[in-house]
Protein backbone atom coordinates (compact mmCIF):
# COMPACT_ATOMS: atom_id res chain seq x y z
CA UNK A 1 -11.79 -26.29 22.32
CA UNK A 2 -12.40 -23.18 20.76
CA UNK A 3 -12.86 -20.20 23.57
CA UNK A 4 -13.09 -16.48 22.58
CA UNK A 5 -11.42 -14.20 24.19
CA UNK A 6 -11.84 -10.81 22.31
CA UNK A 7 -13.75 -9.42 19.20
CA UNK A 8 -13.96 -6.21 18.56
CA UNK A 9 -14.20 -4.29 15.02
CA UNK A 10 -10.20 -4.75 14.57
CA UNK A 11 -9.40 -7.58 16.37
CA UNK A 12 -10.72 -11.29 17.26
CA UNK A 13 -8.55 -12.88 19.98
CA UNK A 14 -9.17 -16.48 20.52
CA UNK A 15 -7.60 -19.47 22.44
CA UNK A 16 -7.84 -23.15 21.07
CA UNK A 17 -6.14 -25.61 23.28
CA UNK A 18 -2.73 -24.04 24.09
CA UNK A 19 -2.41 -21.79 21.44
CA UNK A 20 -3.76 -18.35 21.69
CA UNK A 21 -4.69 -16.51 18.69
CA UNK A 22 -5.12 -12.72 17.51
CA UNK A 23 -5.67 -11.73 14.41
CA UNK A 24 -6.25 -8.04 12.37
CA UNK A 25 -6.29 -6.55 9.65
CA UNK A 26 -4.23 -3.43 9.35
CA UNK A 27 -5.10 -0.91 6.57
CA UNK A 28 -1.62 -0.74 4.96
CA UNK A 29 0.63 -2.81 2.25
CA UNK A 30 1.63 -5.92 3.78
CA UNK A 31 5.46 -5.36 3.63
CA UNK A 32 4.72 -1.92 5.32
CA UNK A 33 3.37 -4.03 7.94
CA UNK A 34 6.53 -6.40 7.62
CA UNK A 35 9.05 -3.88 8.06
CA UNK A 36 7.33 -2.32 11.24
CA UNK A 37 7.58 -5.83 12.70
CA UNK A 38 11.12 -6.24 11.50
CA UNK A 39 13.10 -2.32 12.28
CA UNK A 40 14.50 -1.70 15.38
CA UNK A 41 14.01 1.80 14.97
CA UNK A 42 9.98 1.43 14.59
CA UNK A 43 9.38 -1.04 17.10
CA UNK A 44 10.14 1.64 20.20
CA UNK A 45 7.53 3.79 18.14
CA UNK A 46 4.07 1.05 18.77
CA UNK A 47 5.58 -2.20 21.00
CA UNK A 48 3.30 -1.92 24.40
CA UNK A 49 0.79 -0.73 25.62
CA UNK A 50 -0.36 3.26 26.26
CA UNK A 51 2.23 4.55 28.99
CA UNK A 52 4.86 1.74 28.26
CA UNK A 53 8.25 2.77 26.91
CA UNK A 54 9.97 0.15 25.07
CA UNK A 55 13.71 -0.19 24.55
CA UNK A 56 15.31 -2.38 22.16
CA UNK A 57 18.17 -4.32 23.78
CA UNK A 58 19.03 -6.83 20.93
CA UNK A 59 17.48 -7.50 17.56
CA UNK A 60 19.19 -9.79 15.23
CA UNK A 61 16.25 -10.82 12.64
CA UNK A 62 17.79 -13.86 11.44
CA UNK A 63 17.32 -17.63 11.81
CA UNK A 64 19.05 -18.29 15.08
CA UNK A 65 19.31 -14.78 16.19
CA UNK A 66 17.90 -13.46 19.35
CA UNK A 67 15.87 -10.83 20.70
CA UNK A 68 15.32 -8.44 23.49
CA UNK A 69 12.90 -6.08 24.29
CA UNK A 70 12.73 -3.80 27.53
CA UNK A 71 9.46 -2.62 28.50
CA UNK A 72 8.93 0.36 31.43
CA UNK A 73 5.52 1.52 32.94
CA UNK A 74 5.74 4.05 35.99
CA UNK A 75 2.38 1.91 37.33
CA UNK A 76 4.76 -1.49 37.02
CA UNK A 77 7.91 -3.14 37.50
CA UNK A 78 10.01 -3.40 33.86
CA UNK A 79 9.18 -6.58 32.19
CA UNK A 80 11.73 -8.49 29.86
CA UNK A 81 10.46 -10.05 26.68
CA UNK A 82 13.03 -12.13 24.87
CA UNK A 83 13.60 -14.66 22.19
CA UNK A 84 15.49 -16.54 19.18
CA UNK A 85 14.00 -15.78 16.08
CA UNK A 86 13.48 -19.76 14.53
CA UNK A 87 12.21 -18.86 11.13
CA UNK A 88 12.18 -15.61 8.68
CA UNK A 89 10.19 -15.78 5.50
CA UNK A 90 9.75 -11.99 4.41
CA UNK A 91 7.21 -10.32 4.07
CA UNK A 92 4.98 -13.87 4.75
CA UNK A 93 5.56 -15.07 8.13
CA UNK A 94 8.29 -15.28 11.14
CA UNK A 95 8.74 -17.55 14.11
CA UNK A 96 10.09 -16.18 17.36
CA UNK A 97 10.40 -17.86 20.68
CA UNK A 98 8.75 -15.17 22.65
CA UNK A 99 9.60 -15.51 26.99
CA UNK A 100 9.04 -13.30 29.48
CA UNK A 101 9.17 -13.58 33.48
CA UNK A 102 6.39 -12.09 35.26
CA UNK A 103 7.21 -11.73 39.27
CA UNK A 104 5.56 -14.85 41.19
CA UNK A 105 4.82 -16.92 37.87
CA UNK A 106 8.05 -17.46 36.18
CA UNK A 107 8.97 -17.20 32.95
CA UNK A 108 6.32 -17.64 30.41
CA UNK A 109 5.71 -18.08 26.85
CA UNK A 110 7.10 -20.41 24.33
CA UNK A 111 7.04 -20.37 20.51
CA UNK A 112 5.05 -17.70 18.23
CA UNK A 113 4.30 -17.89 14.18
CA UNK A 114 3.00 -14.25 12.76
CA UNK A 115 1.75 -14.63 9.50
CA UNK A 116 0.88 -11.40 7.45
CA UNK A 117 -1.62 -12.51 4.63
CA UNK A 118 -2.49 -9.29 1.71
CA UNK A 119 -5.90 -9.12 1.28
CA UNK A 120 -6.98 -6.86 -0.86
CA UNK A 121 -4.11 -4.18 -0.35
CA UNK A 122 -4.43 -4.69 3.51
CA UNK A 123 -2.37 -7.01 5.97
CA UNK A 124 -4.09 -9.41 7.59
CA UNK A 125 -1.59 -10.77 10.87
CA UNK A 126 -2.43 -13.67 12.68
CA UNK A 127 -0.21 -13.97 15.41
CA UNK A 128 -0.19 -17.71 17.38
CA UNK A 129 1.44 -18.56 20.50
CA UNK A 130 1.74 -21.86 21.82
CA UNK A 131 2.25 -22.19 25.63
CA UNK A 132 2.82 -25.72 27.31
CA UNK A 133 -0.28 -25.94 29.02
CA UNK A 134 -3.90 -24.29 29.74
CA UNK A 135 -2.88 -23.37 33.11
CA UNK A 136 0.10 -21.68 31.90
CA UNK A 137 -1.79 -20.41 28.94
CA UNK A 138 -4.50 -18.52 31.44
CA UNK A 139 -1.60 -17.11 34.04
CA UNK A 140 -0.39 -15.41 30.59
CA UNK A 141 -3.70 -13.91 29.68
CA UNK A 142 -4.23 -12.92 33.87
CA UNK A 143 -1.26 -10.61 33.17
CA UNK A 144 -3.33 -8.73 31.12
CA UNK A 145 -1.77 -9.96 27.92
CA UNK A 146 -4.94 -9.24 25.72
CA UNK A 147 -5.73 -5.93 26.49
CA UNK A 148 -1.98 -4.90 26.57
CA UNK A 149 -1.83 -6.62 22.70
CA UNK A 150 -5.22 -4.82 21.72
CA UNK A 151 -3.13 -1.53 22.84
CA UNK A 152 -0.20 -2.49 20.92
CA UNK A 153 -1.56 -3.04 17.71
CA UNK A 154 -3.90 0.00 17.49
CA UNK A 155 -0.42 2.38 18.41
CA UNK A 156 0.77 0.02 15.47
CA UNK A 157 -2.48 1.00 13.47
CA UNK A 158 -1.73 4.16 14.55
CA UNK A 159 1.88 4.12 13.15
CA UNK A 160 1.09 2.68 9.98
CA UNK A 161 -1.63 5.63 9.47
CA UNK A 162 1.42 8.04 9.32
CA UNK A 163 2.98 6.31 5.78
């Protein structure tokens, strides 16, 4: 079942089952889009949300490889997100494992796709997680997962505006 979650002019954010869904459209070349996903040096510039600092512990972008992002707030404890990258198809589409523990739920997450479509001259990435259950599906978005990627994305937007 279909539920929306999200739409604004950017974004549409959507669950279906266990998979949760957001997709935009940024207004750049799609391997621009590709290589902010893909350098460590520009993901410290728009991962998180306003106020978060993010660190990149480990990021081997190959099949296999793993992941490691450190994420600081002064309103929060840090939060770990981590991973093994499963499948790199540049500039079309990667799949990550992406985990992270959040205090009294346990780690979270499971496997993500992020496709990045061109349409007309703009990148169009869907992202799709797929979590184990509903219930573990809605403790995710009760961490404030939505608004934290809506926040993340426009300081990508943001990012991408510079060239």
């Amino acid at each position: 079942m279909v539920m929306e979650r999200l739409r604004t002019d950017t974004m549409n954010i959507y669950s279906d089952g266990t998979d949760l869904v957001f997709e935009r459209t940024f207004d750049a070349p799609r391997e621009l889009v590709w290589k902010a996903f893909m350098d460590p040096e520009l993901i410290p510039r728009w991962w998180g949300p306003h106020g978060t600092t993010t660190t990149v512990v480990e990021m081997d972008v190959r099949p296999g490889g793993s992941w490691r992002y450190l994420s600081q707030a002064p309103d929060r404890d840090d939060v770990t997100f981590y991973g093994k990258y499963l499948e790199i198809d540049p500039p079309r589409q990667f799949k990550w494992t992406f985990l992270f523990d959040v205090e009294g739920m346990g780690e979270q997450g499971g496997p993500e796709t992020f496709t990045f479509d061109d349409v007309d001259g703009k990148a169009k990435v869907t992202s799709v997680g797929h979590f184990r259950s509903v219930e573990e599906l809605e403790g995710a978005i009760a961490t404030g997962m939505v608004g934290g990627a809506v926040e993340t994305w426009d300081r990508l937007e943001a990012l991408l505006a510079e060239g």
